[in-house]
Protein backbone atom coordinates (compact mmCIF):
# COMPACT_ATOMS: atom_id res chain seq x y z
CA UNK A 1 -82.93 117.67 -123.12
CA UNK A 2 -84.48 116.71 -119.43
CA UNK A 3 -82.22 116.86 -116.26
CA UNK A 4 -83.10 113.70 -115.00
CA UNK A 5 -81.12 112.30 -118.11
CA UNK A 6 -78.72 114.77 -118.47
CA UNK A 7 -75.43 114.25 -116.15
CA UNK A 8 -72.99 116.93 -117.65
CA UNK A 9 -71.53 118.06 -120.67
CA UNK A 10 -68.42 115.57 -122.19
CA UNK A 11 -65.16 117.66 -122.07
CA UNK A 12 -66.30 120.57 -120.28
CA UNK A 13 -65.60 120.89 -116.57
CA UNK A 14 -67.95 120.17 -113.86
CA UNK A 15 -68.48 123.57 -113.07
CA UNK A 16 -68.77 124.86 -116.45
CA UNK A 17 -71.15 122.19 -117.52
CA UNK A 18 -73.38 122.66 -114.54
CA UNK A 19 -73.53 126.65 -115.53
CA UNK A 20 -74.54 125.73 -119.13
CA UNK A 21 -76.90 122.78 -118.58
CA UNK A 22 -78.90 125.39 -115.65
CA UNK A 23 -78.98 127.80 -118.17
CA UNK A 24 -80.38 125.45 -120.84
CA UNK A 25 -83.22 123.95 -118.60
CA UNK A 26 -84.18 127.81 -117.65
CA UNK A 27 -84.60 128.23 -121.07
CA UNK A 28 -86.48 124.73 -121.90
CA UNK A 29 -90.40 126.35 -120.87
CA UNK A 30 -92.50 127.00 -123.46
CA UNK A 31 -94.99 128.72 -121.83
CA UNK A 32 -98.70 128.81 -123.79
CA UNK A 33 -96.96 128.20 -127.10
CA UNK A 34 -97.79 124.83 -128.79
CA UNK A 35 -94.65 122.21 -128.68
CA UNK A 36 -94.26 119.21 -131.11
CA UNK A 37 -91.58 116.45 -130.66
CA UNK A 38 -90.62 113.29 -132.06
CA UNK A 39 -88.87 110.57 -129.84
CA UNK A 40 -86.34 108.55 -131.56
CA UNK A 41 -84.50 105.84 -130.94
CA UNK A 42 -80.84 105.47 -132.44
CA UNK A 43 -79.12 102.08 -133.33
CA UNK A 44 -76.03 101.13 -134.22
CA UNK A 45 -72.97 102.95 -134.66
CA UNK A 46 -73.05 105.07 -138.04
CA UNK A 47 -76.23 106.37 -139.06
CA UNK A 48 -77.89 105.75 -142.69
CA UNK A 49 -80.37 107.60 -144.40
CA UNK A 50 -83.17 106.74 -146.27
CA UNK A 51 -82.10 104.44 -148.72
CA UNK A 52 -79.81 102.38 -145.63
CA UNK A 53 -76.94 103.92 -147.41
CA UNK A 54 -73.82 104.28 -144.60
CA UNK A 55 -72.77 108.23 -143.76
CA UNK A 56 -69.88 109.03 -142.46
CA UNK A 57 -69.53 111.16 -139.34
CA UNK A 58 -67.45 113.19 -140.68
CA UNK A 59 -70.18 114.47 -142.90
């Protein structure tokens, strides 16, 4: 999560998202410890695993 892409927080009020998203970012430093990530990029509406078999989102 980065602030300069994250706006606010669907379906939560302004205020309330602003108090959770500040208290995310606080929480975002990982000081000396070692930090992997993977960047994705998602396509399409309904997500498929492995085998490009459809899954629902309903799970």
């Amino acid at each position: 999560m980065n602030p300069g892409f994250t706006s606010h927080i669907v379906e939560v009020s302004d205020v309330e998202s602003r108090a959770i998203l500040d208290l995310l970012y606080a929480h975002r430093d990982y000081g000396s410890e070692r930090r992997v990530t993977h960047r994705i990029t998602l396509r399409g509406d309904i997500p498929r695993g492995p085998q490009d078999q459809p899954r629902s989102l309903d799970g």
